[in-house]
C-alpha atoms as a PDB file:
ATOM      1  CA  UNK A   1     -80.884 239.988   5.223  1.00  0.00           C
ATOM      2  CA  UNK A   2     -83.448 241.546   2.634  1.00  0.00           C
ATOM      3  CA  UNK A   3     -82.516 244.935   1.063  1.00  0.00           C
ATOM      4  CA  UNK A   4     -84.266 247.853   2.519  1.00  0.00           C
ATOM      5  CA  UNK A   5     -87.433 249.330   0.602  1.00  0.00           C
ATOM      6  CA  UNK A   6     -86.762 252.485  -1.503  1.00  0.00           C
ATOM      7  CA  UNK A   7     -89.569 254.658  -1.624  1.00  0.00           C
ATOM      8  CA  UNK A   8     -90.443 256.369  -5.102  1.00  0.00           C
ATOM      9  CA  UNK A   9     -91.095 260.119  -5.303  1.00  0.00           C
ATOM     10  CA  UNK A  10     -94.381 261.154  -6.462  1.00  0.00           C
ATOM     11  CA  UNK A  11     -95.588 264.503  -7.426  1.00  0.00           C
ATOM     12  CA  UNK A  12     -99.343 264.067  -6.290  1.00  0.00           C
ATOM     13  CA  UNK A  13    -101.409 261.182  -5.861  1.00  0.00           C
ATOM     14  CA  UNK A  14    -103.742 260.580  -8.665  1.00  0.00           C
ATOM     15  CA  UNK A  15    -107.222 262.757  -9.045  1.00  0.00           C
ATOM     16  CA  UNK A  16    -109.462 259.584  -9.540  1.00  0.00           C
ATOM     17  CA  UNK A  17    -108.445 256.171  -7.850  1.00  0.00           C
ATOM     18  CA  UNK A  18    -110.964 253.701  -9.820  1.00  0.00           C
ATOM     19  CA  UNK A  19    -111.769 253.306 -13.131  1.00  0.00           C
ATOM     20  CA  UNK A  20    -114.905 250.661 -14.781  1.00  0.00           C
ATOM     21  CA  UNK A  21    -116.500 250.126 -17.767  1.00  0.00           C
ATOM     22  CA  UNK A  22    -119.877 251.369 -18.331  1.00  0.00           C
ATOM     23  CA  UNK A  23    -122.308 248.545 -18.970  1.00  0.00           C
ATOM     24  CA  UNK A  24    -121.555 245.109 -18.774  1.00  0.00           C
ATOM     25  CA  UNK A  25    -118.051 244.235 -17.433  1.00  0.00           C
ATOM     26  CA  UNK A  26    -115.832 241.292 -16.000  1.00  0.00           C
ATOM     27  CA  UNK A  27    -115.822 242.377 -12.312  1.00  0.00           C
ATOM     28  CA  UNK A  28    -112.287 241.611 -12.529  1.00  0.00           C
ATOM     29  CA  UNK A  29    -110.478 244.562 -10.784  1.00  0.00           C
ATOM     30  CA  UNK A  30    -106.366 245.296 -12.202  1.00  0.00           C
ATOM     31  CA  UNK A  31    -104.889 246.916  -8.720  1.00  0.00           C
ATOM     32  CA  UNK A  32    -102.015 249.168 -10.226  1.00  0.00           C
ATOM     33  CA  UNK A  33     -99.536 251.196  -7.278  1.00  0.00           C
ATOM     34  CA  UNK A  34     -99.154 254.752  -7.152  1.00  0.00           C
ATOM     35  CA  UNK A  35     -95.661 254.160  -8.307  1.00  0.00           C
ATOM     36  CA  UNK A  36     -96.420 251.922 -11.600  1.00  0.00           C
ATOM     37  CA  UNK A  37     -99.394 255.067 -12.080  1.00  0.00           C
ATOM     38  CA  UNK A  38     -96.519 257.663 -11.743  1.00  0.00           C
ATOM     39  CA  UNK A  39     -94.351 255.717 -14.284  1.00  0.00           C
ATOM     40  CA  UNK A  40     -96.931 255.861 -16.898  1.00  0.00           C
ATOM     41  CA  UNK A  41     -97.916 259.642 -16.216  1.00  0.00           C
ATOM     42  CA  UNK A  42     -94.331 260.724 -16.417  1.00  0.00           C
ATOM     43  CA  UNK A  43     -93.097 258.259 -19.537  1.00  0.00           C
ATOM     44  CA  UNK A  44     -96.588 258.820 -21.553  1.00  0.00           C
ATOM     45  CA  UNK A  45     -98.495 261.878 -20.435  1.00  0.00           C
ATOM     46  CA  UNK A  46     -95.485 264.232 -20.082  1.00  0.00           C
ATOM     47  CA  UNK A  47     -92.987 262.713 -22.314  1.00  0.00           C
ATOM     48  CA  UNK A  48     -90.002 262.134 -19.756  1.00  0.00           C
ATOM     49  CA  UNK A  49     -87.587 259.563 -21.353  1.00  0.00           C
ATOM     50  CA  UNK A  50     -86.715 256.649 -18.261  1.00  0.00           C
ATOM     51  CA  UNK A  51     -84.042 258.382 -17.632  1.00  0.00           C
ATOM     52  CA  UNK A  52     -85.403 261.253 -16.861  1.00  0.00           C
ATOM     53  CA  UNK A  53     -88.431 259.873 -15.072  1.00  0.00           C
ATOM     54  CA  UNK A  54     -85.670 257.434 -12.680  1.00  0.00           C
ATOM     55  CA  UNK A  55     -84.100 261.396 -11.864  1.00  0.00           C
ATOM     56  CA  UNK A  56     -87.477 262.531 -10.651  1.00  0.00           C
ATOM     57  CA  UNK A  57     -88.321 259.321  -8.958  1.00  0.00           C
ATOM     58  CA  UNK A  58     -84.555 259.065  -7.356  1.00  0.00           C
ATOM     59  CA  UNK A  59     -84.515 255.349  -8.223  1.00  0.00           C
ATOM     60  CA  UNK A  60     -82.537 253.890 -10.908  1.00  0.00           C
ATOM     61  CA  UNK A  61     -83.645 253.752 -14.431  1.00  0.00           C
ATOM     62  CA  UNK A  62     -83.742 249.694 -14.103  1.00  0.00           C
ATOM     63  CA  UNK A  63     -86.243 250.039 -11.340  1.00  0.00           C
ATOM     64  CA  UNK A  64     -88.794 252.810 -13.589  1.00  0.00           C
ATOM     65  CA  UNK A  65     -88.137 249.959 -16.442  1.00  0.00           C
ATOM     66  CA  UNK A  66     -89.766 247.298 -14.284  1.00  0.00           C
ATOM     67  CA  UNK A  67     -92.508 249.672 -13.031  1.00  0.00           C
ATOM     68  CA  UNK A  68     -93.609 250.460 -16.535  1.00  0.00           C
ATOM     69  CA  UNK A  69     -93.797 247.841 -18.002  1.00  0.00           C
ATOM     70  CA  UNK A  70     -95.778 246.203 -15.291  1.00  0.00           C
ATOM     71  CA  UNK A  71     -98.108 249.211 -15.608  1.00  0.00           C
ATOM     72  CA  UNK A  72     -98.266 248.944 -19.054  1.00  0.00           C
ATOM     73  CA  UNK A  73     -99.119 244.824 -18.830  1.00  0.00           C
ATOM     74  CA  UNK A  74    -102.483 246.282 -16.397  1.00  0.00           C
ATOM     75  CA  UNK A  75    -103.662 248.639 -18.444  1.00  0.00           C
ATOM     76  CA  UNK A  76    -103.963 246.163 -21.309  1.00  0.00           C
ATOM     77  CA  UNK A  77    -105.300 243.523 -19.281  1.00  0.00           C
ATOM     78  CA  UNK A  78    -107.990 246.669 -18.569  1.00  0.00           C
ATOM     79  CA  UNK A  79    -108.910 247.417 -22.003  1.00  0.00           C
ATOM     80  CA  UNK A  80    -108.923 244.019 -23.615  1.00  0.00           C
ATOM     81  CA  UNK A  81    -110.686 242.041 -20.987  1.00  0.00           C
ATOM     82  CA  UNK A  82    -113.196 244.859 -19.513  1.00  0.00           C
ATOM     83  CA  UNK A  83    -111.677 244.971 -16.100  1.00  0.00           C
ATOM     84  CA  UNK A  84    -111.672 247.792 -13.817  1.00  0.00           C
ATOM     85  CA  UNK A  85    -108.657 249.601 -12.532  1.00  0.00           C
ATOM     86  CA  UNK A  86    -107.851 250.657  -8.987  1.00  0.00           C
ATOM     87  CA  UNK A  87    -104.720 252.780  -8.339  1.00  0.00           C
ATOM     88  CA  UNK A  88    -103.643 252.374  -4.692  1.00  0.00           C
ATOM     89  CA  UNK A  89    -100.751 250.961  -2.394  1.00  0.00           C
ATOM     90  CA  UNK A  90     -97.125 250.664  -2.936  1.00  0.00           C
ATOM     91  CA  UNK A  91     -93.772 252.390  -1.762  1.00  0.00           C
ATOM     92  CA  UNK A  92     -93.786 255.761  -2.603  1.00  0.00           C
ATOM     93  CA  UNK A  93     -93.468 258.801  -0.931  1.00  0.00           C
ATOM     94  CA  UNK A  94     -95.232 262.135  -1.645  1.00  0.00           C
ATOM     95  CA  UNK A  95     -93.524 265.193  -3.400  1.00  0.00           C
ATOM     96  CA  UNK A  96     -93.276 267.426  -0.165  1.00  0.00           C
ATOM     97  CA  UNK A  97     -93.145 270.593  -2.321  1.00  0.00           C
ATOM     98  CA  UNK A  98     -90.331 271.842  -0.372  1.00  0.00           C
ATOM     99  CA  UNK A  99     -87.743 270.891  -2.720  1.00  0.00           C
ATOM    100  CA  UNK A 100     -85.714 273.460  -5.217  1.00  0.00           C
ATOM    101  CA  UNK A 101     -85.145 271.200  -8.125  1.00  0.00           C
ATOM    102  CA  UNK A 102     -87.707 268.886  -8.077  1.00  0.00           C
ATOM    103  CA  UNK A 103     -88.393 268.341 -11.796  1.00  0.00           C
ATOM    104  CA  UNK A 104     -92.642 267.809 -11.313  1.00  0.00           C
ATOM    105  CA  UNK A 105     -92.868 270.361 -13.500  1.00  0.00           C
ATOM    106  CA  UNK A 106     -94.954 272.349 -10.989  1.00  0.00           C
ATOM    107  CA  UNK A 107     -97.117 270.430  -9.410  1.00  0.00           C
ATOM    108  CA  UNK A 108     -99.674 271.592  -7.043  1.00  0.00           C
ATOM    109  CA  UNK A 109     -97.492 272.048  -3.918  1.00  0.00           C
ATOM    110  CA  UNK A 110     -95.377 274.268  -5.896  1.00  0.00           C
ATOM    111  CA  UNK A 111     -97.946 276.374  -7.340  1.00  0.00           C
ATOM    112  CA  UNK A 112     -99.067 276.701  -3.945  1.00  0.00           C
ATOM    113  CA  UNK A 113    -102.752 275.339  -4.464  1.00  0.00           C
ATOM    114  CA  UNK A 114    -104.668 273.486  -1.572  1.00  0.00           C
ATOM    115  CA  UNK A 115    -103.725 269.425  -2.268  1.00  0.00           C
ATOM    116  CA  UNK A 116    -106.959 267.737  -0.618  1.00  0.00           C
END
């Protein structure tokens, strides 16, 4: 019997879903998963060690390992061979903003903006 899924936490879902390059490109499109996105926004946009990004997630540090450096293998595929990028999919569940300790770092839902 397989293990059961364990959705990721993420904070928000990200502001733009596709990314191309201007002019001439490969029409190959790199699908990454809201989960290997949140990896790289947490590790390299806001400086979380693993550790710290596995806490946030609530998966273990192994797991944000894996989802990194898959994310990290996509977006280098992306900028060497021209490809365009589409963030979408996975197992994840949203940030519900209803949480005391949630470590996002205040994300929308707990600044109490309108999340469209």
């Amino acid at each position: 019997m397989p293990r059961p899924v364990k959705h990721k936490k993420v904070c928000q879902l990200p502001p733009k879903h596709e990314f191309f390059p201007s002019g001439e490109w490969t029409e190959e499109i790199v699908v990454m998963s809201i989960e290997e996105y949140e990896t790289v926004r947490l590790i390299d946009l806001e400086g979380f060690s693993q550790e710290e990004c596995a806490a946030f997630m609530q998966v273990a540090r192994t797991t944000v390992q894996h989802l990194y450096v898959r994310a990290r293998k996509k977006l280098a595929t992306v900028l060497v061979h021209g490809a365009g990028l589409r963030i979408c999919g996975g197992e994840y569940r949203l940030c519900d903003g209803k949480e005391e300790t949630c470590g996002c770092g205040g994300c929308a839902k707990h600044r109490g903006e309108d999340i469209k």
